[in-house]
C-alpha atoms as a PDB file:
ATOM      1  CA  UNK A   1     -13.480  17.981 -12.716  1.00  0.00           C
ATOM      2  CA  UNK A   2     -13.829  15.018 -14.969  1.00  0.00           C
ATOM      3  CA  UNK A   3     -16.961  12.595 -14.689  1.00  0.00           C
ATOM      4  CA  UNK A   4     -14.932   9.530 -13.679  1.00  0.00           C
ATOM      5  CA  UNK A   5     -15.921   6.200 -12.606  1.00  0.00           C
ATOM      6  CA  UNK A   6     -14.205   4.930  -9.387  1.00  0.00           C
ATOM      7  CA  UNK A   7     -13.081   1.234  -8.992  1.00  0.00           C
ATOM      8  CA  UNK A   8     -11.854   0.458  -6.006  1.00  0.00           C
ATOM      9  CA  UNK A   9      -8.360  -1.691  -5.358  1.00  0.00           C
ATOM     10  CA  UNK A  10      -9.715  -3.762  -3.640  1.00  0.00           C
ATOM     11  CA  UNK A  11      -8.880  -7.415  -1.730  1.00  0.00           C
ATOM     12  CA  UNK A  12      -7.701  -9.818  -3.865  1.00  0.00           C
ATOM     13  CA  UNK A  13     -10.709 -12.261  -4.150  1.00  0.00           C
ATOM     14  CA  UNK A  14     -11.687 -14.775  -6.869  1.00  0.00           C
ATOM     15  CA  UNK A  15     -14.601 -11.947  -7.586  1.00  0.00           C
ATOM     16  CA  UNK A  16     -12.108  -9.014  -8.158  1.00  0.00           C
ATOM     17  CA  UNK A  17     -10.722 -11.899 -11.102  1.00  0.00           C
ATOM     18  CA  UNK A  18     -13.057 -10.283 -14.340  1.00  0.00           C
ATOM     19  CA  UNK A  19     -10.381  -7.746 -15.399  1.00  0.00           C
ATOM     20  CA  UNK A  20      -7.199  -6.729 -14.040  1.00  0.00           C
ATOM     21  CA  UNK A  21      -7.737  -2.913 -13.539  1.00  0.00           C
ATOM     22  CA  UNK A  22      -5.244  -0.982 -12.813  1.00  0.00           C
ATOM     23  CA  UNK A  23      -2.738  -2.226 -16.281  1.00  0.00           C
ATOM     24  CA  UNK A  24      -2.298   1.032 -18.105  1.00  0.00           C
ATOM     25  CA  UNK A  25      -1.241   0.057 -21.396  1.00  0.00           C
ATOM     26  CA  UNK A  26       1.056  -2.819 -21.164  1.00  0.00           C
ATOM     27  CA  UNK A  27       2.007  -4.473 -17.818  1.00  0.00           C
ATOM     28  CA  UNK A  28       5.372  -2.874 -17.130  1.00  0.00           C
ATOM     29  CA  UNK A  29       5.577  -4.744 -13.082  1.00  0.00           C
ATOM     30  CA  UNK A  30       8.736  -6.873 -12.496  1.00  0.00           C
ATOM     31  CA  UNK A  31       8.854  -9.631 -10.001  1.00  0.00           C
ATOM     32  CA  UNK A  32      11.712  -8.226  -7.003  1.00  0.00           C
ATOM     33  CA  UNK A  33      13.041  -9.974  -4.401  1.00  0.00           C
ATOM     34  CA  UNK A  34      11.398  -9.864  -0.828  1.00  0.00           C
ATOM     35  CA  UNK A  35      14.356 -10.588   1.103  1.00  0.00           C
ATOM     36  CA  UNK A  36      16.202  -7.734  -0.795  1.00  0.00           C
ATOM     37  CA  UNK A  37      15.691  -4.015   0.954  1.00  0.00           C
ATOM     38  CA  UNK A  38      13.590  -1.846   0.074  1.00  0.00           C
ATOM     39  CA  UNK A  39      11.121  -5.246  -0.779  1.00  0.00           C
ATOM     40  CA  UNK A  40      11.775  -6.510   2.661  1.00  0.00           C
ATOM     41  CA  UNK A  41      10.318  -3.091   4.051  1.00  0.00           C
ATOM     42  CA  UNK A  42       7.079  -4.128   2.275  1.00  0.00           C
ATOM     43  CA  UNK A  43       4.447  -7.179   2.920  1.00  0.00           C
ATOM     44  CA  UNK A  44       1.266  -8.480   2.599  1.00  0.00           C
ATOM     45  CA  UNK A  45      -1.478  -7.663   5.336  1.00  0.00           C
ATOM     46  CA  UNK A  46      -3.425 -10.501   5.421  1.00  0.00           C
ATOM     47  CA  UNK A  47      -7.005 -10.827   6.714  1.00  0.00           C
ATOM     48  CA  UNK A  48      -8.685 -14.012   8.244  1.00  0.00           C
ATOM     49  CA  UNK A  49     -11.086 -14.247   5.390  1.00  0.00           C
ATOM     50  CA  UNK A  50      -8.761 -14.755   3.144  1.00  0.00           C
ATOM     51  CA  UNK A  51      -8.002 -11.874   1.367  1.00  0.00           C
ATOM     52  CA  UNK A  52      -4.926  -9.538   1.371  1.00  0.00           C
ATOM     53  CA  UNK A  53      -3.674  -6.022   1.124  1.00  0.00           C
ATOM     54  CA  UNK A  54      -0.404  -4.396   0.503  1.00  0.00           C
ATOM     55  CA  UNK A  55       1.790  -2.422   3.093  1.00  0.00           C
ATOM     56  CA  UNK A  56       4.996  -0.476   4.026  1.00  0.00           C
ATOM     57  CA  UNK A  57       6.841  -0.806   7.350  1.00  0.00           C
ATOM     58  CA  UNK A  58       7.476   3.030   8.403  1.00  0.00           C
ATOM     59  CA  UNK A  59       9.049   2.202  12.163  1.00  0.00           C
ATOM     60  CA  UNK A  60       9.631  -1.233  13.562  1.00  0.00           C
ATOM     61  CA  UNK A  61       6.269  -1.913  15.042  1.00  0.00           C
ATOM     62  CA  UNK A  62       4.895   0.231  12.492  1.00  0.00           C
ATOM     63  CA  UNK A  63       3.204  -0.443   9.075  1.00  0.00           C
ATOM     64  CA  UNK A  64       0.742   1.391   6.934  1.00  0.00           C
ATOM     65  CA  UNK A  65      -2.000   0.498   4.419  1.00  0.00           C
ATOM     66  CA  UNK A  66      -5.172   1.707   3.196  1.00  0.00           C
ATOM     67  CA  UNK A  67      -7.750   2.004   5.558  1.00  0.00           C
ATOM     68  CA  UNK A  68     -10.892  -0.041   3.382  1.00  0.00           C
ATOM     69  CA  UNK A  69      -8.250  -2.897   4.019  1.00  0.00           C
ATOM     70  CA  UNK A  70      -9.862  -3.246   6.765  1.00  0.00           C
ATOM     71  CA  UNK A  71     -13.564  -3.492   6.182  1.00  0.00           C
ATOM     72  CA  UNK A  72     -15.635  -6.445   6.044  1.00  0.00           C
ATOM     73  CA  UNK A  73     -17.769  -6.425   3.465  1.00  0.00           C
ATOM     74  CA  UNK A  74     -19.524  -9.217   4.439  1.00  0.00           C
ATOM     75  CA  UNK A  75     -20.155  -8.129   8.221  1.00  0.00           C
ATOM     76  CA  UNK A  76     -20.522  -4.405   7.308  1.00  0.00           C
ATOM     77  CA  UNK A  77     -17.770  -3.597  10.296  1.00  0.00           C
ATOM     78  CA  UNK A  78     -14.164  -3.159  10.782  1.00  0.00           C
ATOM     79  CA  UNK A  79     -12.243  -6.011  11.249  1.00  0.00           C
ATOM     80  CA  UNK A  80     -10.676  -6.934  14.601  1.00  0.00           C
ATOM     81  CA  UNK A  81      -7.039  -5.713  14.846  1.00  0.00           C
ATOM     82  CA  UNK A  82      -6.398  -9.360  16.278  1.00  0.00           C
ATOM     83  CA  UNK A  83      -7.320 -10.508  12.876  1.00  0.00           C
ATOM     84  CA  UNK A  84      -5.016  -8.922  10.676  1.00  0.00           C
ATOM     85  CA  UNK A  85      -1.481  -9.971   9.723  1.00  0.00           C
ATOM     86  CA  UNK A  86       1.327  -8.178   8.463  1.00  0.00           C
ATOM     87  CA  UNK A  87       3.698 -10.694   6.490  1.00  0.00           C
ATOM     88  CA  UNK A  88       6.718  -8.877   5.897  1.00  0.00           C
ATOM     89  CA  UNK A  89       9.137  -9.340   2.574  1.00  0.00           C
ATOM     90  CA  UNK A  90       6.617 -12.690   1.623  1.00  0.00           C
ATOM     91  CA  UNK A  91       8.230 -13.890  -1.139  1.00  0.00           C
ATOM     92  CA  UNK A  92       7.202 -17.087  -3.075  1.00  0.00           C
ATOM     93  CA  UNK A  93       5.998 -18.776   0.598  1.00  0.00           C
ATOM     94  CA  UNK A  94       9.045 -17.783   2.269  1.00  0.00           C
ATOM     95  CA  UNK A  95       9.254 -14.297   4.577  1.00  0.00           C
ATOM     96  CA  UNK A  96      11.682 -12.120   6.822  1.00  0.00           C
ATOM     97  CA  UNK A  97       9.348 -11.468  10.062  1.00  0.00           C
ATOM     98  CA  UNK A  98       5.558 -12.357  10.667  1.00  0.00           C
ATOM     99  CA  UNK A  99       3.312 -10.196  13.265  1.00  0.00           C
ATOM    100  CA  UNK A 100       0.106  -9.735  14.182  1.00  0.00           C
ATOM    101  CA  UNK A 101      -1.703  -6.171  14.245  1.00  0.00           C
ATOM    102  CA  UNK A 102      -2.205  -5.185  17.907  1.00  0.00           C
ATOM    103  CA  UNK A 103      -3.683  -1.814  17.411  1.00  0.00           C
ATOM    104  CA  UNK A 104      -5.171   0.131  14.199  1.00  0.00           C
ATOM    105  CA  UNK A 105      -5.551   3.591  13.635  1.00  0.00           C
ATOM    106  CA  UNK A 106      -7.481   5.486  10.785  1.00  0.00           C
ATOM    107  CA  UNK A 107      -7.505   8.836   9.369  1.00  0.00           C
ATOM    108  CA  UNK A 108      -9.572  11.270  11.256  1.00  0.00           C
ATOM    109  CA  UNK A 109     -12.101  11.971   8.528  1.00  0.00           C
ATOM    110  CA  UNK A 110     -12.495   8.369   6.946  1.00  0.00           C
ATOM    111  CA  UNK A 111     -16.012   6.658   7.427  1.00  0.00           C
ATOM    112  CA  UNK A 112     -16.243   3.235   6.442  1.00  0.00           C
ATOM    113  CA  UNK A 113     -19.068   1.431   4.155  1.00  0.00           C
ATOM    114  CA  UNK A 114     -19.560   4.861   2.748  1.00  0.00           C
ATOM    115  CA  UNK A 115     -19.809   5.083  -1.425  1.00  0.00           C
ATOM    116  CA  UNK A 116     -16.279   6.085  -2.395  1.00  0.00           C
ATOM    117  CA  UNK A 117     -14.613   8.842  -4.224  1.00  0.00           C
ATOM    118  CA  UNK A 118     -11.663  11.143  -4.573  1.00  0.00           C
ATOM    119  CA  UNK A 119     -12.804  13.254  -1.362  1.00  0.00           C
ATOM    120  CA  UNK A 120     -13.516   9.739   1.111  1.00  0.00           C
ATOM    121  CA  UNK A 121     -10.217   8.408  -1.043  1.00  0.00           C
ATOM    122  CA  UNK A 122      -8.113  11.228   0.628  1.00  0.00           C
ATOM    123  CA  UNK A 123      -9.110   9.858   3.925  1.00  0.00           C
ATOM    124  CA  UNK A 124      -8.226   6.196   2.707  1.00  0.00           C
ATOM    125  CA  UNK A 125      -4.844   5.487   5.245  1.00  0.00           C
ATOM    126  CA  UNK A 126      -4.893   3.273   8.229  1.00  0.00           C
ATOM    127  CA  UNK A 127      -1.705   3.059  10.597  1.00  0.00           C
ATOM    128  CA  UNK A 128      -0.874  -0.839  11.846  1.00  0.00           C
ATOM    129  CA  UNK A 129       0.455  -0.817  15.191  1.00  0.00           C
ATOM    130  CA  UNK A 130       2.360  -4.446  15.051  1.00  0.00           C
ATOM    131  CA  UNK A 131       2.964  -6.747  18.119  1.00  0.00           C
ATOM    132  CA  UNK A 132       6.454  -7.715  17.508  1.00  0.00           C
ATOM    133  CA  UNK A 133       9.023  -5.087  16.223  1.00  0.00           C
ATOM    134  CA  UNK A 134       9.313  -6.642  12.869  1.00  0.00           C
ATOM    135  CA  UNK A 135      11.354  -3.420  10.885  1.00  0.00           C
ATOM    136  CA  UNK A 136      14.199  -4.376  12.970  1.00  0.00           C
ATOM    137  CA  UNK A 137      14.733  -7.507  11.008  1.00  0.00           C
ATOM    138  CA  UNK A 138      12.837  -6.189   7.438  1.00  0.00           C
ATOM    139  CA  UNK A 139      13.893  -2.789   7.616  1.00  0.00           C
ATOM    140  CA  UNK A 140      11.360  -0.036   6.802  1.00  0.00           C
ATOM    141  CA  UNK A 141      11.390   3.069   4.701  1.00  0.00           C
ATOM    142  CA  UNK A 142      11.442   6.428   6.128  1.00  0.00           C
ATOM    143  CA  UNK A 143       8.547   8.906   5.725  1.00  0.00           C
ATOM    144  CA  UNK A 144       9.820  11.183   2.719  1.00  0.00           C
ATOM    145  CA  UNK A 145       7.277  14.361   1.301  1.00  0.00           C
ATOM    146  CA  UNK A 146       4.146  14.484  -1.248  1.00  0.00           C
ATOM    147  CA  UNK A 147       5.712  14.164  -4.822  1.00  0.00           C
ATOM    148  CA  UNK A 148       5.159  16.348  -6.888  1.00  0.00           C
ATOM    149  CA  UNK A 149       3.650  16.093 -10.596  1.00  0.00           C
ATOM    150  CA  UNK A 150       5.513  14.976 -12.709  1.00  0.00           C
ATOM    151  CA  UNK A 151       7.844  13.188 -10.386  1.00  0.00           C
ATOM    152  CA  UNK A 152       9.484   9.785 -10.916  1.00  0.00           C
ATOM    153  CA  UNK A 153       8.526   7.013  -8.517  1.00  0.00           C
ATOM    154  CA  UNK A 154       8.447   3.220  -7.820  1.00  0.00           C
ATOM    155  CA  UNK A 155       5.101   1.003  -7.093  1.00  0.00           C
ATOM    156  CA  UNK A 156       5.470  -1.704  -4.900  1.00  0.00           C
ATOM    157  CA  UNK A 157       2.629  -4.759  -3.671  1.00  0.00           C
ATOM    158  CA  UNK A 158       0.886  -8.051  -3.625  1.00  0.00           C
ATOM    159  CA  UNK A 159      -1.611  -7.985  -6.707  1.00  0.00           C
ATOM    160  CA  UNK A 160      -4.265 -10.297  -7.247  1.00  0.00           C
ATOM    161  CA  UNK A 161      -2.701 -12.097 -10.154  1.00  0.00           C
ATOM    162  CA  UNK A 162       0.854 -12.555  -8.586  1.00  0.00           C
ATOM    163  CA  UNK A 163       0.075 -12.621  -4.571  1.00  0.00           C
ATOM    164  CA  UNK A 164       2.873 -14.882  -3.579  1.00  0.00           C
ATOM    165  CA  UNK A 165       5.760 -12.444  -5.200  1.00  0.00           C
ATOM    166  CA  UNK A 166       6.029  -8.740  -4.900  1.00  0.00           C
ATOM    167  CA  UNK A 167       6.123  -6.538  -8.086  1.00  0.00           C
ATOM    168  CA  UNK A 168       7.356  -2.989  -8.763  1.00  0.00           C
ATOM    169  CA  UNK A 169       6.636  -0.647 -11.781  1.00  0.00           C
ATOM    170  CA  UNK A 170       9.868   1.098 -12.079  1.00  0.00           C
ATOM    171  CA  UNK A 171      10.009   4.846 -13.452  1.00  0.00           C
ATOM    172  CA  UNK A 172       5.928   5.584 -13.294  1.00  0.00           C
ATOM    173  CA  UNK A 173       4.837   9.151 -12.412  1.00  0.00           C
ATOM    174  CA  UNK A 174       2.541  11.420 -11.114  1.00  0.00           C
ATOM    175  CA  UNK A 175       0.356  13.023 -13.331  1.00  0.00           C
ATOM    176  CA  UNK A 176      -2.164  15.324 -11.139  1.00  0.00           C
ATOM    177  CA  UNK A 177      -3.971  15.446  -8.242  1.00  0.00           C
ATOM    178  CA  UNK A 178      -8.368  15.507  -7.699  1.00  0.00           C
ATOM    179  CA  UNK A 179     -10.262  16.596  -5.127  1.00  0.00           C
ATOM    180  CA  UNK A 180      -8.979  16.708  -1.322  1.00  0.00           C
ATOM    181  CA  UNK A 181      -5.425  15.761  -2.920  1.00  0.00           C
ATOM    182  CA  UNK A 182      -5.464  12.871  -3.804  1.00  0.00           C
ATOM    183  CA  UNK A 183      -2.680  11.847  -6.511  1.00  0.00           C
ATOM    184  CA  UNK A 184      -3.102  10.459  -9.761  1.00  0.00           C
ATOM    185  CA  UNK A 185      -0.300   8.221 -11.036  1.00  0.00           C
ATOM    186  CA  UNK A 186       0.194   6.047 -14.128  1.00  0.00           C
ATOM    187  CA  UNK A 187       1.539   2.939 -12.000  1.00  0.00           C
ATOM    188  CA  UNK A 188       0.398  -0.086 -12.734  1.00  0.00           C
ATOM    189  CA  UNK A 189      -1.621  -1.492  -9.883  1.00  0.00           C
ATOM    190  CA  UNK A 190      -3.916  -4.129  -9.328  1.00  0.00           C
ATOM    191  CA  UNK A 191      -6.638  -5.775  -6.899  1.00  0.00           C
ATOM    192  CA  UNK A 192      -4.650  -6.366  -3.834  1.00  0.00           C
ATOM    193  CA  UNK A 193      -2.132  -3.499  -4.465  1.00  0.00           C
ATOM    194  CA  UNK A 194      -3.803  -1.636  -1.652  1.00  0.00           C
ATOM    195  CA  UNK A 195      -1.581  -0.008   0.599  1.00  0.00           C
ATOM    196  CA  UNK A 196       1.148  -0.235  -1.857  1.00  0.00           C
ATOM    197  CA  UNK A 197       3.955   2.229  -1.060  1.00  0.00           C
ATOM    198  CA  UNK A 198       4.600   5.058  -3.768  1.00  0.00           C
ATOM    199  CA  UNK A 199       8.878   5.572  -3.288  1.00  0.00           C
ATOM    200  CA  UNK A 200      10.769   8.145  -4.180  1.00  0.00           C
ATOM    201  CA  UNK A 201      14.591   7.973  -4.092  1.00  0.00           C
ATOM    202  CA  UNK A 202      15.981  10.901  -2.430  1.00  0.00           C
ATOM    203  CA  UNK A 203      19.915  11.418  -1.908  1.00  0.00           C
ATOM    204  CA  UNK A 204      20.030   7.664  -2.760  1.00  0.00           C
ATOM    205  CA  UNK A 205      17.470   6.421  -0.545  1.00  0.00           C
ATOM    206  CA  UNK A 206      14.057   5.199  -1.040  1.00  0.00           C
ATOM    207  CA  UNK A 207      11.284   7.339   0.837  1.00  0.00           C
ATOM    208  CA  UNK A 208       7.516   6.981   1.211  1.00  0.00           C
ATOM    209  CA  UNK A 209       6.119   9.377  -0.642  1.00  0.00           C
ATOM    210  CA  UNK A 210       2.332   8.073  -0.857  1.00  0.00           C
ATOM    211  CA  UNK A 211       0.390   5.523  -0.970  1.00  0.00           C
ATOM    212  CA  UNK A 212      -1.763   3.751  -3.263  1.00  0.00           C
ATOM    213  CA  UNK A 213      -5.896   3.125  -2.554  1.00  0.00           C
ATOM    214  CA  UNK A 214      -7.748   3.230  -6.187  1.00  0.00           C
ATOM    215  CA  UNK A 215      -8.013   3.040  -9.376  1.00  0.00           C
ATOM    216  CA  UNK A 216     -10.628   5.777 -11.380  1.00  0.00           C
ATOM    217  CA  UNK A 217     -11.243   5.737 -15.027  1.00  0.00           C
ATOM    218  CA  UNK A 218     -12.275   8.778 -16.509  1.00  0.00           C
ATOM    219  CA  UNK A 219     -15.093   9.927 -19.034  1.00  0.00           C
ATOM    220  CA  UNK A 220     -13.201   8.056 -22.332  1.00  0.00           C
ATOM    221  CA  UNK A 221     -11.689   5.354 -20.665  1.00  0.00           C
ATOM    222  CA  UNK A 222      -8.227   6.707 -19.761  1.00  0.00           C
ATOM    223  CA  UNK A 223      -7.427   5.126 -16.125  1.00  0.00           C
ATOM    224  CA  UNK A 224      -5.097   6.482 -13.358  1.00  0.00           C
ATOM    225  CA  UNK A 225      -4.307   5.443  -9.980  1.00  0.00           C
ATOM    226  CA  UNK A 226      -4.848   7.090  -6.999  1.00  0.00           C
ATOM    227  CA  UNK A 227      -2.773   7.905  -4.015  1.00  0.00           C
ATOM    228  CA  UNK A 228      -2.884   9.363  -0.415  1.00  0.00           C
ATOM    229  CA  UNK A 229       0.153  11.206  -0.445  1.00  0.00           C
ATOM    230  CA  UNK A 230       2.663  11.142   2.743  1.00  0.00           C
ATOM    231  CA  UNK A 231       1.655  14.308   4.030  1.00  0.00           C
ATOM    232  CA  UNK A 232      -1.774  13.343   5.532  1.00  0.00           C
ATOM    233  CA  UNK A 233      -0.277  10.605   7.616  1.00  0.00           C
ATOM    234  CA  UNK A 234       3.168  12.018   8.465  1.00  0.00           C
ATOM    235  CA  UNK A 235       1.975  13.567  11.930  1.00  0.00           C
ATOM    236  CA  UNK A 236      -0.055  10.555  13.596  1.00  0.00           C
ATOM    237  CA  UNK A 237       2.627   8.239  12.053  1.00  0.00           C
ATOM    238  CA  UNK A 238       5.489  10.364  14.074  1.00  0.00           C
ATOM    239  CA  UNK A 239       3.599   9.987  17.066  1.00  0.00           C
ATOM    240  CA  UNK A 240       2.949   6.585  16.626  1.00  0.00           C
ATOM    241  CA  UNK A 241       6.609   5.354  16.324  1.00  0.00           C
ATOM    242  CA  UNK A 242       7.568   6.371  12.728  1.00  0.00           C
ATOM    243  CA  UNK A 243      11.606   6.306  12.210  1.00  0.00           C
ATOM    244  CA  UNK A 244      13.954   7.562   9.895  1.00  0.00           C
ATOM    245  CA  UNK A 245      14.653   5.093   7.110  1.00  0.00           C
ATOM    246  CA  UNK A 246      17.008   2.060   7.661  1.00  0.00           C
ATOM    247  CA  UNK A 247      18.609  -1.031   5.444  1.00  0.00           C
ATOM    248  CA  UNK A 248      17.659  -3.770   8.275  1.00  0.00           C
ATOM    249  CA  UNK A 249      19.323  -7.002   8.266  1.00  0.00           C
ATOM    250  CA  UNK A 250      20.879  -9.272   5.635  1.00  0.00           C
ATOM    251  CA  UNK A 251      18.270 -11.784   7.605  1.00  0.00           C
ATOM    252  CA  UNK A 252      17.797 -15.198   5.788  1.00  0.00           C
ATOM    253  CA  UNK A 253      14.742 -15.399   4.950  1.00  0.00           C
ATOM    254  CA  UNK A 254      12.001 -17.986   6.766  1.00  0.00           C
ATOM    255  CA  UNK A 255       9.795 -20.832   5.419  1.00  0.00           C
ATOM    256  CA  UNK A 256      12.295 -21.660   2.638  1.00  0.00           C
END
C-alpha cells in the first residue's frame, strides 16, 4: 500500500481554518436546498462545544455519522448522548425538525483517542438514536449497498467554510478501496463533512451507499477521501429502526 498521510475530517473549529483539505482540484460543491428531499434527509449534528458534524437520517428516530464525531478532544472521552444534536435540513438558520440524541451506538471494533488510519477508519460509524421521530417530517434515505469502483455518487454536508448551507459534489466517484475497506472517493469534502452521506441513485431513488470520515493524501500529494461503506452498518442499523427510503413532507421549514 501507499505511504499516505492521514488528515482527519474533523469538527469544524477555527483551528481546522489553515487549509481546506479535502478540495481536489477545483471546488466543484453547490449550495442545495435543505428543505428540498434528499437535503432534508441530511443535517448537522451539533455538539455543545461548539463544533459540528454531518449526518443522514436512515429511519425516523434514526441518524448516522462518524463515530470520532463524538470524541472530546479536550476531555479525552465520549461525549454525552444528551449533548449532541441532530439539526435536520439546517439551511441558512432555518430547519425542518430539531432532536436531541437519546442513545449512541458505535461500531464494534472502533476505539476512541486511538492514532487513526485506514484499518481504525473502517470502524469510524456511530448510529444516533434520536428522541423525537424527526424522518417523519425530513424524510430519510434508505440503506442502499457498498458502491462499487468506479461508481457515480453524490456528497452531501456541513463544511467548515459554508456551515449554515448544505453542499453536494454532484457526479464524484469511487476510485478504490485501502485496508479493512475503506473507500476512496474524489468528492470534495471538508472539515465538518463528517458523517456526510455518499448517495447513489438507484431505480430513481437516492440510497446510502457510504459514508464519509477522512481525508488521506498519499506519497506525492494526490488526496482522496475516505468512506465507510453501507455494508458495515447495515445490520445494527436494521435492528436499530432503519426503514426503507421515503420523500417525507413538503414541511415548511422552521426559524425562517
Amino acid at each position: 500500500m501507499r505511504r499516505l498521510v492521514l488528515l482527519l475530517a474533523l469538527l469544524a473549529t477555527p483551528a481546522a481554518a489553515e487549509g481546506l483539505k479535502g478540495i481536489k482540484g477545483a471546488d466543484d460543491r453547490v449550495m442545495v436546498s435543505g428543505a428540498d428531499y434528499p437535503w432534508s434527509a441530511i443535517g448537522r449534528v451539533n455538539n455543545g462545544m461548539g463544533g459540528h458534524c454531518s449526518g443522514v437520517l436512515v429511519g425516523p428516530r434514526l441518524a448516522v455519522t462518524a463515530a470520532h464525531c463524538l470524541w472530546n478532544r479536550k476531555t479525552r472521552a465520549p461525549m454525552p448522548a444528551g449533548s449532541l444534536h441532530f439539526v435536520a435540513g439546517y439551511d441558512k438558520g432555518a430547519y425542518l425538525k430539531h432532536s436531541l440524541v437519546e442513545r449512541t451506538m458505535v461500531a464494534p471494533g472502533w476505539r476512541f483517542g486511538l492514532p487513526y488510519g485506514p484499518g481504525p477508519a473502517a470502524a469510524d460509524w456511530a448510529l444516533l438514536v434520536l428522541a423525537e421521530p424527526v424522518g417523519e417530517v425530513a424524510g430519510w434515505v434508505g440503506l442502499g449497498r457498498a458502491p462499487a469502483v468506479g461508481d457515480k455518487v453524490v456528497t452531501t454536508g456541513y463544511g467548515q467554510d459554508r456551515p449554515h448551507v448544505p453542499t453536494a459534489h454532484m457526479g464524484c466517484a469511487i476510485i478504490g478501496t485501502l485496508g479493512g475497506g475503506v473507500l476512496t472517493h474524489d468528492c470534495d469534502a471538508v472539515h465538518g463533512d463528517s458523517g456526510a452521506p455518499v448517495l447513489v441513485w438507484r431505480e430513481g431513488r437516492p440510497t446510502l451507499a457510504a459514508i464519509h470520515v477522512a481525508t488521506f493524501t498519499f506519497e506525492g500529494g494526490k488526496v482522496l477521501g475516505g468512506a465507510v461503506p453501507v455494508s458495515s452498518f447495515l445490520a445494527e442499523a436494521a435492528k436499530q429502526g432503519a426503514a426503507a427510503g421515503q420523500t417525507g413532507s413538503a414541511a415548511t421549514p422552521l426559524g425562517r
